[in-house]
Protein backbone atom coordinates (compact mmCIF):
# COMPACT_ATOMS: atom_id res chain seq x y z
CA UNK A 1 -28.80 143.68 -113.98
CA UNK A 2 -25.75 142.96 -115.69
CA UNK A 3 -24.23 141.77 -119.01
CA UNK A 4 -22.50 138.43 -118.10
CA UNK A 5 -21.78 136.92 -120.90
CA UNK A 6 -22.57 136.75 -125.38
CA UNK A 7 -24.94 133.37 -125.25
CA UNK A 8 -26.21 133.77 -128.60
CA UNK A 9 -26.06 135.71 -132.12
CA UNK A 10 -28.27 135.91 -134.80
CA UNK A 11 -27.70 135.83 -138.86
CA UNK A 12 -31.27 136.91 -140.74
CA UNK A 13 -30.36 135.25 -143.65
CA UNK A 14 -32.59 134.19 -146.77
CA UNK A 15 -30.52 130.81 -147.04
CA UNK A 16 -31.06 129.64 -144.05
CA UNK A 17 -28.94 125.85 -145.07
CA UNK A 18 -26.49 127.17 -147.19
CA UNK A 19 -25.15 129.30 -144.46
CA UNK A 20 -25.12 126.83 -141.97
CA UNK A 21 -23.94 124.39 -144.22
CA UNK A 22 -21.09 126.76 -145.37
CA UNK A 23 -20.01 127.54 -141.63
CA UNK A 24 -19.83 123.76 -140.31
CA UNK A 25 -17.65 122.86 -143.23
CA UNK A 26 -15.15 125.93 -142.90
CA UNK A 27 -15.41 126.65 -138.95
CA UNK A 28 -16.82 123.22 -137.69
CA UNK A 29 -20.54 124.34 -136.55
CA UNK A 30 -22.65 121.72 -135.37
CA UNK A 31 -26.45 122.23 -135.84
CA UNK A 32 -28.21 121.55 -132.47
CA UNK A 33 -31.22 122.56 -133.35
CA UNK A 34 -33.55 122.48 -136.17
CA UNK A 35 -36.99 123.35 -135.99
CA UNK A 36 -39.67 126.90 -136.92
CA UNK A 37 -39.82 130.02 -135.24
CA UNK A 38 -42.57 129.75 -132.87
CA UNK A 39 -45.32 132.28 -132.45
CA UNK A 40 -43.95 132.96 -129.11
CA UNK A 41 -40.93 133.96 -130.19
CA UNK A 42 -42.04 136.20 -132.85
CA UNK A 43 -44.47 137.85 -130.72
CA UNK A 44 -41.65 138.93 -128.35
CA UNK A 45 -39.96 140.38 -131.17
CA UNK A 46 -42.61 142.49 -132.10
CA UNK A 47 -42.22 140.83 -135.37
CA UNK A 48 -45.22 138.74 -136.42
CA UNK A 49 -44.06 137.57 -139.97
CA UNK A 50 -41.36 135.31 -138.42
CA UNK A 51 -43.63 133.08 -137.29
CA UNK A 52 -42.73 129.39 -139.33
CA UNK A 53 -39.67 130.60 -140.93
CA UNK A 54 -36.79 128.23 -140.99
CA UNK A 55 -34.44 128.90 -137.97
CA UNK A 56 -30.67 126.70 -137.46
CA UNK A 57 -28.69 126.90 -133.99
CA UNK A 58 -25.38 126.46 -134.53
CA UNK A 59 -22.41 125.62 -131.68
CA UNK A 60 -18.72 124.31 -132.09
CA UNK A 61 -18.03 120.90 -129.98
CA UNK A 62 -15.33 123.12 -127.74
CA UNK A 63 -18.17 125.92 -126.67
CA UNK A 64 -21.36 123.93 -127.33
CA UNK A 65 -23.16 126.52 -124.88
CA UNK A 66 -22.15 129.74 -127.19
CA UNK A 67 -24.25 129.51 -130.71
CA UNK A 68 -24.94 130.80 -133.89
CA UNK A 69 -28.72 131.38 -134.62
CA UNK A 70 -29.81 131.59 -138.67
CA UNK A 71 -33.38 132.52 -139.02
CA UNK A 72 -35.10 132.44 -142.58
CA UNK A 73 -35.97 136.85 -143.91
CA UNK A 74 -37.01 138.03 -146.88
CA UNK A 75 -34.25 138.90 -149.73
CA UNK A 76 -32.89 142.24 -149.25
CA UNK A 77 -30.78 143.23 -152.14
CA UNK A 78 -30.08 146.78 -150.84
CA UNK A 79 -28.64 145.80 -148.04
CA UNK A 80 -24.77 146.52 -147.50
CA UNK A 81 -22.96 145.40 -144.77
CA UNK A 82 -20.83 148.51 -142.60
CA UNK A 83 -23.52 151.24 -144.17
CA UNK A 84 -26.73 151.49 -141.32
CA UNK A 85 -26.29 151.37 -137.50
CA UNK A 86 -26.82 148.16 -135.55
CA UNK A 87 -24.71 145.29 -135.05
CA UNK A 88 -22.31 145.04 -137.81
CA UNK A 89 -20.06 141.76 -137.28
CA UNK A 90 -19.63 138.93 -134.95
CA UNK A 91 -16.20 138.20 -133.64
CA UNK A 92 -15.30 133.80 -133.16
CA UNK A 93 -12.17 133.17 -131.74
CA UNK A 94 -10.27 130.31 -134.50
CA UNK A 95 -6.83 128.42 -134.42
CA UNK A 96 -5.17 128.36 -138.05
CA UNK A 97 -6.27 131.13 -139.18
CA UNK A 98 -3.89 131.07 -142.10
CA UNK A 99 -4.61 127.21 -142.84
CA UNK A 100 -8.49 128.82 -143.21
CA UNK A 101 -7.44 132.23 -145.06
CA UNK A 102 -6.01 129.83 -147.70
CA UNK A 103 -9.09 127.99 -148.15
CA UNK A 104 -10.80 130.62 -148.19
CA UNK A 105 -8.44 132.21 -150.98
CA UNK A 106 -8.46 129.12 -152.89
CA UNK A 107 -11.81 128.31 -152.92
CA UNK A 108 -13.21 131.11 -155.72
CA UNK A 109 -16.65 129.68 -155.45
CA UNK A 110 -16.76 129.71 -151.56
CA UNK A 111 -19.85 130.99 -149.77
CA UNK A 112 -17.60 133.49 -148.05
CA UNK A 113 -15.59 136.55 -149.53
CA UNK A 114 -12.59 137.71 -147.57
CA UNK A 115 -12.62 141.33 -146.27
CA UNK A 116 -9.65 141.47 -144.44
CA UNK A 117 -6.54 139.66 -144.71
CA UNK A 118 -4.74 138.04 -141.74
CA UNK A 119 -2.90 140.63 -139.81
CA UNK A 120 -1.47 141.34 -136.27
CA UNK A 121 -3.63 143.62 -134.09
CA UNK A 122 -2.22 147.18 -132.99
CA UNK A 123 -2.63 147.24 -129.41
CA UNK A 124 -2.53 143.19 -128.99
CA UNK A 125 0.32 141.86 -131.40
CA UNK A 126 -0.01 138.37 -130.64
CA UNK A 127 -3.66 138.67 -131.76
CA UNK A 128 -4.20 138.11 -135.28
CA UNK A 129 -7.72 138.38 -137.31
CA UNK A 130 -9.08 138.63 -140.56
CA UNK A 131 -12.98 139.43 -142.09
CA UNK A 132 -15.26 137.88 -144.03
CA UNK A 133 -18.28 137.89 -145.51
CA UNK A 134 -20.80 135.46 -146.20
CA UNK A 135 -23.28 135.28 -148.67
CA UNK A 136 -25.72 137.75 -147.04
CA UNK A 137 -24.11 140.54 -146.28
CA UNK A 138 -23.26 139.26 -142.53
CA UNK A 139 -19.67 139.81 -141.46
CA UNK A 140 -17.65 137.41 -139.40
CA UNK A 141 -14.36 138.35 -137.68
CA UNK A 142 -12.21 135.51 -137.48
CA UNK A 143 -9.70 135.69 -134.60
CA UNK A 144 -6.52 133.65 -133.32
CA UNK A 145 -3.90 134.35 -130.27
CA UNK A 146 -0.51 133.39 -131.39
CA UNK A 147 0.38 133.22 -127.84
CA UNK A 148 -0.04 131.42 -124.65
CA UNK A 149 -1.24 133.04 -121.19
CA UNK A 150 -3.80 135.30 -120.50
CA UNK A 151 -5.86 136.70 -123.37
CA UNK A 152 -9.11 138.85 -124.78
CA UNK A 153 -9.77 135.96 -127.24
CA UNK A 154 -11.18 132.49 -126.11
CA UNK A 155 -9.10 129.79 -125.82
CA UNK A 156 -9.35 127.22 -128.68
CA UNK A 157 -7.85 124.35 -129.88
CA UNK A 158 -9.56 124.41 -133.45
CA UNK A 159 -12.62 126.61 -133.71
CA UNK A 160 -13.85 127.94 -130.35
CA UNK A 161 -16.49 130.68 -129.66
CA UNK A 162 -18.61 133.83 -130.37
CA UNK A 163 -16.72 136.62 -128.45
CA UNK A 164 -17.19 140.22 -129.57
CA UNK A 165 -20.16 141.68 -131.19
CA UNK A 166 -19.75 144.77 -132.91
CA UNK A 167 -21.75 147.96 -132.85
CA UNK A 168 -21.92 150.66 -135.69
CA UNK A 169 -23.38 153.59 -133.59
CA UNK A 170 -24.44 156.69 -135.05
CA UNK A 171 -23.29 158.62 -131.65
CA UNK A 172 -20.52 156.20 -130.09
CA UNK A 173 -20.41 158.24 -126.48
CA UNK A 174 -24.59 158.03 -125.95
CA UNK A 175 -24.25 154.16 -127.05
CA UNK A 176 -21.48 153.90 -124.95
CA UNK A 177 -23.16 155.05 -121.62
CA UNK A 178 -26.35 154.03 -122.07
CA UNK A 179 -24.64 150.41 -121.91
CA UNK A 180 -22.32 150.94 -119.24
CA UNK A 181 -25.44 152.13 -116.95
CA UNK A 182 -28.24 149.85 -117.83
CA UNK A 183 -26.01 146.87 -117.26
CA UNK A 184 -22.85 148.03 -115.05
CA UNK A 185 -20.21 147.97 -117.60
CA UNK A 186 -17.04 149.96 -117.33
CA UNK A 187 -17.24 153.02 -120.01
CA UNK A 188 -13.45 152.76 -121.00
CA UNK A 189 -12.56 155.90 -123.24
CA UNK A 190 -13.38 156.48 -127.11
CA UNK A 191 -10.52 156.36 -129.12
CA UNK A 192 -9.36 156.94 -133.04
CA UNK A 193 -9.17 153.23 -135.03
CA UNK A 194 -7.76 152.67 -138.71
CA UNK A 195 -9.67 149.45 -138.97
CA UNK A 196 -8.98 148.78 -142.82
CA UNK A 197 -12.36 146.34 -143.50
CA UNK A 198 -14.68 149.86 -142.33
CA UNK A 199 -12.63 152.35 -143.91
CA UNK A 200 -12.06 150.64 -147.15
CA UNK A 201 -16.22 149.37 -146.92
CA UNK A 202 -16.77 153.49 -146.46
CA UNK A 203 -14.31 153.96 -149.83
CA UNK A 204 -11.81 155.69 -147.28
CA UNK A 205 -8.48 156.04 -147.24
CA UNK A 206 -5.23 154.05 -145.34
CA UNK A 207 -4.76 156.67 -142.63
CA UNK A 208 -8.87 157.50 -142.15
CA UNK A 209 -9.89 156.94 -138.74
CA UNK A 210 -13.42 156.61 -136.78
CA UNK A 211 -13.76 156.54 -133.21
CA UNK A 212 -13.83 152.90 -131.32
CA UNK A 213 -14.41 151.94 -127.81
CA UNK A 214 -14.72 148.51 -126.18
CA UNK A 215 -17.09 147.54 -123.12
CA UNK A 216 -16.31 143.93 -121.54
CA UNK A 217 -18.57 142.11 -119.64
CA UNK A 218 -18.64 140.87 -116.38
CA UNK A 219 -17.44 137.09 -117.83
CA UNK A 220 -13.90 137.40 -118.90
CA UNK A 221 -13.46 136.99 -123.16
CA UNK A 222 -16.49 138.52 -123.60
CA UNK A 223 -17.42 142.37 -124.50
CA UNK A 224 -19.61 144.56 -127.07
CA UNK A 225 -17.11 146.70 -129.14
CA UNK A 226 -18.57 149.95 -130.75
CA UNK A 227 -17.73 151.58 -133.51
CA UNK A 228 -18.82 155.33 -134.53
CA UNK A 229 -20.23 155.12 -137.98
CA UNK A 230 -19.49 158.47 -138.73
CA UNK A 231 -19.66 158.31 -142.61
CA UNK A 232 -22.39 160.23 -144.29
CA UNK A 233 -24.73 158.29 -146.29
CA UNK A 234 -25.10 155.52 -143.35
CA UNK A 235 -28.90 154.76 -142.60
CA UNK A 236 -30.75 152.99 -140.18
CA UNK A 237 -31.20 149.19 -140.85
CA UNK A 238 -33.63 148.59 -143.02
CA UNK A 239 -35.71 145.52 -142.96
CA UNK A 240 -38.82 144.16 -144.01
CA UNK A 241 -42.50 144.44 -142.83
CA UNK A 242 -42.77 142.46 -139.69
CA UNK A 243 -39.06 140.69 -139.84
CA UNK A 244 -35.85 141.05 -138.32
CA UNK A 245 -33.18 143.17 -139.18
CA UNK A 246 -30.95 141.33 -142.24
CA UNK A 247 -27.26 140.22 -141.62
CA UNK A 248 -25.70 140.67 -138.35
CA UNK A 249 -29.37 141.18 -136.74
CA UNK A 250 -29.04 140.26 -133.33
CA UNK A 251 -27.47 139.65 -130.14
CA UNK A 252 -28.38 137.52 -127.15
CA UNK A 253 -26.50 138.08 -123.66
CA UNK A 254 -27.19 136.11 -120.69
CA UNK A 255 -28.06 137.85 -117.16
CA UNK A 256 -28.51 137.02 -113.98
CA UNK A 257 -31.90 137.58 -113.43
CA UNK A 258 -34.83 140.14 -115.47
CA UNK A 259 -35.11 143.06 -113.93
CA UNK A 260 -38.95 144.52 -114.77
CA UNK A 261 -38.81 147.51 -112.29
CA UNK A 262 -37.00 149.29 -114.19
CA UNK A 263 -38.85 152.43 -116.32
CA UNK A 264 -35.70 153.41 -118.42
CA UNK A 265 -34.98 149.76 -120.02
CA UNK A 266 -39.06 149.04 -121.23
CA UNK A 267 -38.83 144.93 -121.88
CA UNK A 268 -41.19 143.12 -124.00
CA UNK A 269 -40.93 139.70 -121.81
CA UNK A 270 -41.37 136.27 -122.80
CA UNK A 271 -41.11 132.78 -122.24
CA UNK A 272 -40.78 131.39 -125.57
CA UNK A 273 -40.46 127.25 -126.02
CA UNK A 274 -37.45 127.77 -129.08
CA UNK A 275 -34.71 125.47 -128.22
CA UNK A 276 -31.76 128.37 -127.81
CA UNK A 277 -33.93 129.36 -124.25
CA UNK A 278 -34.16 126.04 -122.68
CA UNK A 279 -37.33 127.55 -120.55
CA UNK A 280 -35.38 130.57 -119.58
CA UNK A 281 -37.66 133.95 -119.53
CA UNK A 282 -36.40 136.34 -122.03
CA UNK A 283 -36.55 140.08 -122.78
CA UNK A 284 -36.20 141.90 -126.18
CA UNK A 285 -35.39 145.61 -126.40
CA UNK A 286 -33.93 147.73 -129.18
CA UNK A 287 -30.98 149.81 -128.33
CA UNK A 288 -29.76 153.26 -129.28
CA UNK A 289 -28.39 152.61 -132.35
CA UNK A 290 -31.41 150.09 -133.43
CA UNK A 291 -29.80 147.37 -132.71
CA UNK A 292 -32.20 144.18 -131.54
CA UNK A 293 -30.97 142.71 -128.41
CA UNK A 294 -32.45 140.03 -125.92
CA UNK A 295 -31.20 140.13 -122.64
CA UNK A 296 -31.45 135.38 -121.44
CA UNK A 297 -32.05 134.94 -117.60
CA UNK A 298 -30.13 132.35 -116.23
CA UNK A 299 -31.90 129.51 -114.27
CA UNK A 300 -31.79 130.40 -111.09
């Protein structure tokens, strides 16, 4: 069973419409969906008191297959994005990202905050990205390719696609593997990052480092990075009674096919009637760093 592609992410949000009203007027969503999350659903979740709330899939018109989910959770006012474990940001692939950086900057009662300012990637200088936040707590990396041929990021001619989720791992090397065997991933090596938007979220300083690694998946522009939240004072996600995680809450990744057999990967399976599933079966699992995951069989 392996990870083919991102299909889906997740925002736990308690403004369901603002947020996807704020991300179809700065990064051209389209809602394809509008309707409750069923019973179903939150039964395969293992998390009963989603059942009815409000719940938005989002896709651009250039990757209508590769969404944004925003289901309705309970305010959370302790909540700080970059300071528990679990997914941490969601990475969309954008052309003009300085046309949308000044927006952003110019708009001082936007839903978003900026993070991170534009700037060139290290190891990929043709890659440039910045942050941002919206209005609760979930973190979006915005992310453009300045030039043409082959290339980590999506193609797009305006706003393209989900591409990178991002893991804050309280032990990087045990996330690491556990991914790379449960779903046949190539473990590339753990190295020392200066990302700015963690550091300076931590209170750090310019030349503090934390250890990074990146897995891609079998689907080319696709991949999981992880980042070891090594900072003391990080916590496991908190959430409440019966909901999902808040912010960046979960990921969805499409597979081949389920596989049940297996004792080491324990699946709570479904079939659940939402929209985002279009009759697909569906298994939920939380990984090593508490992140909430669902693994989408393709039809076959």
């Amino acid at each position: 069973m392996q990870l083919r592609r991102i299909r889906s992410a997740t925002v736990a949000t308690p403004c369901v419409d603002a947020t996807a009203s704020a991300l179809s007027a700065l990064l051209e969503y389209r809602i394809r969906d509008r309707s409750p999350v069923t019973s179903e659903l939150a039964a395969l979740w293992r998390a009963p008191a989603m059942a009815g709330r409000g719940c938005i899939v989002l896709s651009t018109d250039e990757y209508p297959d590769v969404s944004l989910r925003l289901v309705e959770v309970s305010p959370l006012p302790s909540y700080r994005p970059f300071w528990s474990f679990g997914w941490n940001s969601f990475e969309i692939s954008v052309a003009g990202l300085d046309e949308l950086f000044g927006r952003l900057r110019d708009e001082k009662s936007s839903f978003f905050s900026i993070r991170g300012e534009p700037h060139a990637l290290r190891a990929y200088p043709s890659i440039r990205a910045m942050q941002i936040e919206g209005r609760s707590g979930e973190i979006y990396y915005l992310t453009e390719e300045t030039a043409s041929g082959v290339s980590p990021v999506p193609p797009t001619s305006r706003c393209g696609r989900l591409f990178i989720t991002v893991l804050g791992a309280p032990a990087i090397e045990q996330a690491r593997d556990f991914y790379a065997k449960q779903f046949a991933l190539q473990a590339r090596p753990i190295r020392a990052s200066s990302g700015q938007v963690v550091q300076q979220a931590w209170g750090g300083t310019p030349d503090g480092t934390h250890p990074i690694t990146l897995l891609p998946l079998s689907e080319s522009a696709n991949a999981i990075e992880m980042n070891g939240y090594v900072r003391e004072g990080i916590v496991s996600r908190i959430r409440s009674d019966g909901e999902l995680p808040p912010g960046n809450s979960l990921v969805s990744f499409e597979v081949d096919h389920l596989d049940l057999q297996r004792e080491d990967l324990p699946l709570t399976v479904g079939s659940p009637s939402d929209a985002l599933y279009a009759g697909c079966r569906v298994g939920f699992f939380v990984g090593p760093a508490g992140e909430w995951v669902e693994l989408i069989e393709r039809r076959s």
